[in-house]
Protein backbone atom coordinates (compact mmCIF):
# COMPACT_ATOMS: atom_id res chain seq x y z
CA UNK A 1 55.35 62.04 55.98
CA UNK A 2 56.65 65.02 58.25
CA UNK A 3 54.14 66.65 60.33
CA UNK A 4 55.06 69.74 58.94
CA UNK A 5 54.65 68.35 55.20
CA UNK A 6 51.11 66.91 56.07
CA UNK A 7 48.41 68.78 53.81
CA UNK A 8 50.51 70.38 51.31
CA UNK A 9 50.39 69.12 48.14
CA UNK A 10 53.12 69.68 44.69
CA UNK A 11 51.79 73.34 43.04
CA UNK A 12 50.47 73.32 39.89
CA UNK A 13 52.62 74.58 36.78
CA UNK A 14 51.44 78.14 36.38
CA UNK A 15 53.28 78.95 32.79
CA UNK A 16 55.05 82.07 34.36
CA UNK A 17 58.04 81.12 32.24
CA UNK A 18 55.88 80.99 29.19
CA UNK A 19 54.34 84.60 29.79
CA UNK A 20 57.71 85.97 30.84
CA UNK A 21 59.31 84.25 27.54
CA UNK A 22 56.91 86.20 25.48
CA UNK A 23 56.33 89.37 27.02
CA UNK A 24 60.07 89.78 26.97
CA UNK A 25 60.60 88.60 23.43
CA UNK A 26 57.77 90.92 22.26
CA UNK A 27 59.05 93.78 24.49
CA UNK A 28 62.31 93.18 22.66
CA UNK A 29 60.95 93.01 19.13
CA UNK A 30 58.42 95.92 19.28
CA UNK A 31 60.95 98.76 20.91
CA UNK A 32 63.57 97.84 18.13
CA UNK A 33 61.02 98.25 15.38
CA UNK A 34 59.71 101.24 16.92
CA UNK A 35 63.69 102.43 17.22
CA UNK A 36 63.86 102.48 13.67
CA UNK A 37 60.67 103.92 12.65
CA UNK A 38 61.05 107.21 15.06
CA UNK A 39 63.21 108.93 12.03
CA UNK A 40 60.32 108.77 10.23
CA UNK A 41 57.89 110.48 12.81
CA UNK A 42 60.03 113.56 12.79
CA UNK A 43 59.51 113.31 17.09
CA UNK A 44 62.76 114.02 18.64
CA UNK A 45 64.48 111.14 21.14
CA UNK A 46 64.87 114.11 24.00
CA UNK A 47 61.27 114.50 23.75
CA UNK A 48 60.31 110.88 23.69
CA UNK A 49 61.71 107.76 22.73
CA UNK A 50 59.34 105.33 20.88
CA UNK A 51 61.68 102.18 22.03
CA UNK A 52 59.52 102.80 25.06
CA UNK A 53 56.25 101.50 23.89
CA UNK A 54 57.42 98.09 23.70
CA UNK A 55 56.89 96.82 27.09
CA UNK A 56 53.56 98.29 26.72
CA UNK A 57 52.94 96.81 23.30
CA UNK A 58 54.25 93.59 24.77
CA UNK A 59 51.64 93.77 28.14
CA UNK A 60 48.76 93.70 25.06
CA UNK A 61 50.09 90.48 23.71
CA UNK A 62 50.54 88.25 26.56
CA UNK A 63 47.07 89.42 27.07
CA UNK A 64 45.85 88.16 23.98
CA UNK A 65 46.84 84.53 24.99
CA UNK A 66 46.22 84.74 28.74
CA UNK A 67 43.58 87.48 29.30
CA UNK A 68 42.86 86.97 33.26
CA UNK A 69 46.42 85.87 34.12
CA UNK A 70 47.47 89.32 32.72
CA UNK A 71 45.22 91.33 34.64
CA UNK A 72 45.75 89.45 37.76
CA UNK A 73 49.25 90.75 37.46
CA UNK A 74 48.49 94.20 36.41
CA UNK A 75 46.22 94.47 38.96
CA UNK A 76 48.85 93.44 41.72
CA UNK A 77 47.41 90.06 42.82
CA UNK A 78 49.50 87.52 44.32
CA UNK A 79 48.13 84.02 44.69
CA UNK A 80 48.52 83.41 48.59
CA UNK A 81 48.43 79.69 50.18
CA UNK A 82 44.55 80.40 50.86
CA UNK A 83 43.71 80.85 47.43
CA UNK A 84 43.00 84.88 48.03
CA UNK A 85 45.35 87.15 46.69
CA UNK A 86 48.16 88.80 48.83
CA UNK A 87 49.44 92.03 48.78
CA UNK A 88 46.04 93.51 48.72
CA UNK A 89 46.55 97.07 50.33
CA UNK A 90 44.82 99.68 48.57
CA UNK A 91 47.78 102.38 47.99
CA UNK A 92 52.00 102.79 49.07
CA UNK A 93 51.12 105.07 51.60
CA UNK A 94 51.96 108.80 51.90
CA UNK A 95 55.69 107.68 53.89
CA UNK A 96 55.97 105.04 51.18
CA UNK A 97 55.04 106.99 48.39
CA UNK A 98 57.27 110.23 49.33
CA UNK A 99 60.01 107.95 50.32
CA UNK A 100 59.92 106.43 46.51
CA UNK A 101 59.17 109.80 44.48
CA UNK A 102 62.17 111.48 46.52
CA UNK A 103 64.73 109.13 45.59
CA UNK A 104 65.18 110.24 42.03
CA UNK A 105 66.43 113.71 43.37
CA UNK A 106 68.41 112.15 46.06
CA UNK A 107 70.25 109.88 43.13
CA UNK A 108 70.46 112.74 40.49
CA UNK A 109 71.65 115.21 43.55
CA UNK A 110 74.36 112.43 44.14
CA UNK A 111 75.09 112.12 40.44
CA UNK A 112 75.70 116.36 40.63
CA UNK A 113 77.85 116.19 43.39
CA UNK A 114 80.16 113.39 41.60
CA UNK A 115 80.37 115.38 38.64
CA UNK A 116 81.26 118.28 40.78
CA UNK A 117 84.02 116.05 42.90
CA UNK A 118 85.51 115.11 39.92
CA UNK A 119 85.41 118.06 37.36
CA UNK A 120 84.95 121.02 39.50
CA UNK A 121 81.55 122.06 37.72
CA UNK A 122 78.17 121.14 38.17
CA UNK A 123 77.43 119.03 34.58
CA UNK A 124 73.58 121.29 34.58
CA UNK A 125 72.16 121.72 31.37
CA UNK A 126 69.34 124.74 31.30
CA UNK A 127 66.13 123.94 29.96
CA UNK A 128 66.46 127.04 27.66
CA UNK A 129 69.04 125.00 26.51
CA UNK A 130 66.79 122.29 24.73
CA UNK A 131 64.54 123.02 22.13
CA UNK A 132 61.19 121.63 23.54
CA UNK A 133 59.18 123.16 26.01
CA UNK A 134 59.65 122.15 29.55
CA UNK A 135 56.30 120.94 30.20
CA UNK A 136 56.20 119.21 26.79
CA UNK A 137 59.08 117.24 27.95
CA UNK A 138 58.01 116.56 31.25
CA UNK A 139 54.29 115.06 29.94
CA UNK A 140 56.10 112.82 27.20
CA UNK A 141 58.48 111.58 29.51
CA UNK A 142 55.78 110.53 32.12
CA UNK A 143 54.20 109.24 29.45
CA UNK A 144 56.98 106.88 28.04
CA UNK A 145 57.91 105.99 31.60
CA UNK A 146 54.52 104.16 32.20
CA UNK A 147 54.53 102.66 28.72
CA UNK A 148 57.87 101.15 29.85
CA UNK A 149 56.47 100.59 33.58
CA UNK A 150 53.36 98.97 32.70
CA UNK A 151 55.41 96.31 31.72
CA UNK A 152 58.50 95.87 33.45
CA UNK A 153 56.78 96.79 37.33
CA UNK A 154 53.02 96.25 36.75
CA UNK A 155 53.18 93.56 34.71
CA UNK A 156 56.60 91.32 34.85
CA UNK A 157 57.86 92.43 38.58
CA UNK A 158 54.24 90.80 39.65
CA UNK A 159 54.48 87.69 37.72
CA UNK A 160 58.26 86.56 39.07
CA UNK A 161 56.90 87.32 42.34
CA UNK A 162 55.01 84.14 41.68
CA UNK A 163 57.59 82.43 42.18
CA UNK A 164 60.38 84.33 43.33
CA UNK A 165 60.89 86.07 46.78
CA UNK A 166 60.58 90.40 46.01
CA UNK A 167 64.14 91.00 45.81
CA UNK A 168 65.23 88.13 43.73
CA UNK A 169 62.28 89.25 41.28
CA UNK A 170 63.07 93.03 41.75
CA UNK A 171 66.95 92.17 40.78
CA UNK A 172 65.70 90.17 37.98
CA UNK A 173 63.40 92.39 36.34
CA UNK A 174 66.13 95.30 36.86
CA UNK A 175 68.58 93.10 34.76
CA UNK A 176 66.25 92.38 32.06
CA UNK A 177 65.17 95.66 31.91
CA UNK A 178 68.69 97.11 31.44
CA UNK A 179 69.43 94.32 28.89
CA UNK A 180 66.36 95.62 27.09
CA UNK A 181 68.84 98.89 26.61
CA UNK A 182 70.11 97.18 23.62
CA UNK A 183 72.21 100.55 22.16
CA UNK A 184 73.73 100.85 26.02
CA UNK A 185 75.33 97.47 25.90
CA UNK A 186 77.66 98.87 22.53
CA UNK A 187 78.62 101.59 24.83
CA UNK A 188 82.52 100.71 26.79
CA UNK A 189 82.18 98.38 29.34
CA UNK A 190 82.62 100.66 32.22
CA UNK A 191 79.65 102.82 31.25
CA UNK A 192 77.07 99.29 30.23
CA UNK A 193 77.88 98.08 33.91
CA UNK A 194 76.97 101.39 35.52
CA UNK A 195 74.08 101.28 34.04
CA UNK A 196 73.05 97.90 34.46
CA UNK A 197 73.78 98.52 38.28
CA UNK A 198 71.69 101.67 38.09
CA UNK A 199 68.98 99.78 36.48
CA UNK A 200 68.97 96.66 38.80
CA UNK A 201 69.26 98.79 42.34
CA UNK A 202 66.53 101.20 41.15
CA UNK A 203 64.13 98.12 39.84
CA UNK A 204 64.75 96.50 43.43
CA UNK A 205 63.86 99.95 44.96
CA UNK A 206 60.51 100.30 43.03
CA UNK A 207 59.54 96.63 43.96
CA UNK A 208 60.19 96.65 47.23
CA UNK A 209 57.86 99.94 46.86
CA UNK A 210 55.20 98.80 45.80
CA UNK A 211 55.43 95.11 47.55
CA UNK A 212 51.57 94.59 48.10
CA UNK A 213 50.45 97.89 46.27
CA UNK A 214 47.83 97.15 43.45
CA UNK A 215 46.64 100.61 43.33
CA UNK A 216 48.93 103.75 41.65
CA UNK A 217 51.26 101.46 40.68
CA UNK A 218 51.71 102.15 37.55
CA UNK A 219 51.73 106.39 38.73
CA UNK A 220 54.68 105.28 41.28
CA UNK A 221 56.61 103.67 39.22
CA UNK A 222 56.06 106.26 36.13
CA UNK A 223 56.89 109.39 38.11
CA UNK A 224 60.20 107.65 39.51
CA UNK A 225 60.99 106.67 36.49
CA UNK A 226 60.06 110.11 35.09
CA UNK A 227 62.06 112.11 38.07
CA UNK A 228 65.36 109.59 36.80
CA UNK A 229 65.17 110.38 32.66
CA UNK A 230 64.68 113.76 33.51
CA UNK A 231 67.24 114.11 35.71
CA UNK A 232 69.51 112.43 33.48
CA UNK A 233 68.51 114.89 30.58
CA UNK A 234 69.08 118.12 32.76
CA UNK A 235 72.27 116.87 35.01
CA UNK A 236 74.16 113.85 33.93
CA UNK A 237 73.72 114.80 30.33
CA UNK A 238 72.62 111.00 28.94
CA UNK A 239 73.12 112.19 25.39
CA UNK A 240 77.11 112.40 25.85
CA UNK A 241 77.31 109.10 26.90
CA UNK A 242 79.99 109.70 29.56
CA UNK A 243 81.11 107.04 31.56
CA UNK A 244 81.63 108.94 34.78
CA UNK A 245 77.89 109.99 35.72
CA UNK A 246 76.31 106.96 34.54
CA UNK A 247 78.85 104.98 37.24
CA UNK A 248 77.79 107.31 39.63
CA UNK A 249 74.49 106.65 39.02
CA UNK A 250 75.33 103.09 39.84
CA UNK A 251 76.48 103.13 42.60
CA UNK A 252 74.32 106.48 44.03
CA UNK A 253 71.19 103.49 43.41
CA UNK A 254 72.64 100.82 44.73
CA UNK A 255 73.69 103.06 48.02
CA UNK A 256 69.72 104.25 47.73
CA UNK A 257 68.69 100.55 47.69
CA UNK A 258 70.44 99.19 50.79
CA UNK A 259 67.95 100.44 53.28
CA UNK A 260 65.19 99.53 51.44
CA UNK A 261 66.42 96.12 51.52
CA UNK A 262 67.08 96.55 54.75
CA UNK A 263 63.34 97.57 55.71
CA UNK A 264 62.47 94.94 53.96
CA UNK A 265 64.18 92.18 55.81
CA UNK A 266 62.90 93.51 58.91
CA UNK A 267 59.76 93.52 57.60
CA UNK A 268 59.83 90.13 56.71
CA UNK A 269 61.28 88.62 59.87
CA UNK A 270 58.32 90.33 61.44
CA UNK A 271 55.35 87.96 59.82
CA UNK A 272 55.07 84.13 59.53
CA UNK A 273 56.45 82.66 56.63
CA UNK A 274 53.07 81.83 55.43
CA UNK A 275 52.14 85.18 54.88
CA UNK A 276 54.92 86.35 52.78
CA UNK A 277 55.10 82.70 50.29
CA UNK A 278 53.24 83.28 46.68
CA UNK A 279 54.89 80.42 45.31
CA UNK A 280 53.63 77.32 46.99
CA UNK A 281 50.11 78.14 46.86
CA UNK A 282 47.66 75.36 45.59
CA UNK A 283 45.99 76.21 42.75
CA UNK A 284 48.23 79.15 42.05
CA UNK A 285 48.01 80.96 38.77
C-alpha cells in the first residue's frame, strides 16, 4: 500500500443522496400544492408567494426521518477527517457579510443600466405604484426568502458539501433551485436560461459566502435573497416576464460571481488539502 494511502480507510455511506432525493421531491410537491391553494387565501403573489414554503416544509420532513443529520446541516457542520466538524466560525464577518448583502444592488443596478442601454428608460416601477404597503412587502418577502433559504442554503448547500467541493455544490444547488421554478421553465427559452444562469451564479455566490458560517446563515442568505425579489419587483419588472432583464440578470450574476470564485481559489490554495476535504472523513455523516 502507498505511504500516502496508509491509515485511510473506504468512508462510510452517509445517505446524502437519500436526504437530497427527498427533500427535493417534497420541496417540489409542497410549493406546487401550495401554488394552487394561494387563490384561495385571497394573499396576493407580489406580496408573497406561498410556492415558497416548500423548501421549508420539505427541511421538516427530512427531519422527521433523520432528526440529527438534519440539524447537523442546518446548523452548518461539516464532518472533517478528525471527526470534528469544519467550517466552525461563528459569523461571515462584517467584509463578508457587506460584500454579500451589497451584491443584490450591484446586480439590480446592472439590470437598470441594461434596460437603460437598450430602451433608453430606466424600467423603475414606484412603490405607489403597487397596492401593498412598502414595508408589508418588504417583511413578507424576507420572510418567503428564508422559507425558501432554509432549505436550499441552510439545509441542501450543507449536505452536497458532504461530498462535493463548495462550488460544485453551490452550482448544483443553484440548478436545482432554478428547476424548482417550475412556471419559469414554460417561459421562451431565452428568458428560462437567463434565469437559470441568474439562479446558479447567485447560489454559488451565497455558498461561497457562507463557506464555514453556521451562524446568520439563514439572515444572509434571506436578506440577499430578499434585496434580489425586491429588486426584481421595483426594476426589472418580474411580472412582465421580459426576456431582456432577466438575461441581464444572468449574466450581471455570473459577472458578480467570478471574483468570488476567484477568492475562493486563492483561498483554497492557501491551506492543506486536509483542511478543506468533508468527503473522505471516517465516520462521516
Amino acid at each position: 500500500m502507498p505511504e500516502h494511502e496508509q491509515g485511510q480507510r473506504r468512508t462510510p455511506p452517509t445517505g446524502w443522496a437519500a436526504q437530497a432525493g427527498v427533500f427535493l421531491a417534497v420541496a417540489f410537491v409542497a410549493a406546487g400544492m401550495a401554488g394552487a391553494l394561494q387563490p384561495a387565501t385571497g394573499i396576493p403573489p407580489e406580496v408573497v408567494q406561498l410556492t415558497q414554503l416548500g423548501p421549508a416544509v420539505a427541511v421538516a420532513a427530512v427531519a422527521l426521518l433523520w432528526p440529527y443529520r438534519t440539524r447537523d446541516r442546518l446548523a452548518g457542520i461539516l464532518p472533517g477527517r478528525t471527526g470534528t466538524g469544519t467550517g466552525t466560525r461563528s459569523g461571515a464577518g462584517p467584509r463578508r457579510a457587506a460584500a454579500l448583502l451589497l451584491t443584490p444592488v450591484l446586480l439590480i443596478a446592472l439590470c437598470a443600466c441594461g434596460g437603460l442601454l437598450t430602451s433608453g428608460s430606466l424600467p423603475v416601477t414606484s412603490p405607489r405604484a403597487l397596492a401593498h404597503p412598502l414595508a408589508l412587502l418588504v417583511a413578507a418577502q424576507f420572510i418567503g426568502a428564508c422559507a425558501e433559504e432554509i432549505g436550499w442554503r441552510c439545509y441542501l448547500q450543507p449536505l452536497l458539501r458532504t461530498r462535493f467541493g463548495p462550488i460544485t455544490a453551490s452550482a448544483a444547488v443553484g440548478l436545482l433551485w432554478g428547476l424548482w421554478h417550475v412556471p419559469v421553465l414554460t417561459q421562451e427559452p431565452a428568458f428560462a436560461a437567463g434565469f437559470l444562469l441568474a439562479t446558479t451564479a447567485m447560489s454559488v455566490i451565497l455558498g461561497l459566502a457562507l463557506e464555514g458560517v453556521r451562524s446568520n446563515r439563514l439572515l444572509l442568505a434571506g436578506g440577499f435573497h430578499t434585496l434580489i425579489n425586491l429588486g426584481m419587483l421595483y426594476v426589472t419588472d418580474e411580472s412582465a416576464a421580459r426576456t431582456a432583464p432577466m438575461l441581464f440578470l444572468g449574466a450581471a450574476a455570473l459577472a458578480a460571481a467570478l471574483p468570488w470564485i476567484a477568492t475562493a481559489r486563492r483561498a483554497a490554495h492557501e491551506v492543506t488539502p486536509d483542511s478543506i476535504t468533508v468527503a473522505t472523513a471516517p465516520g462521516a455523516r
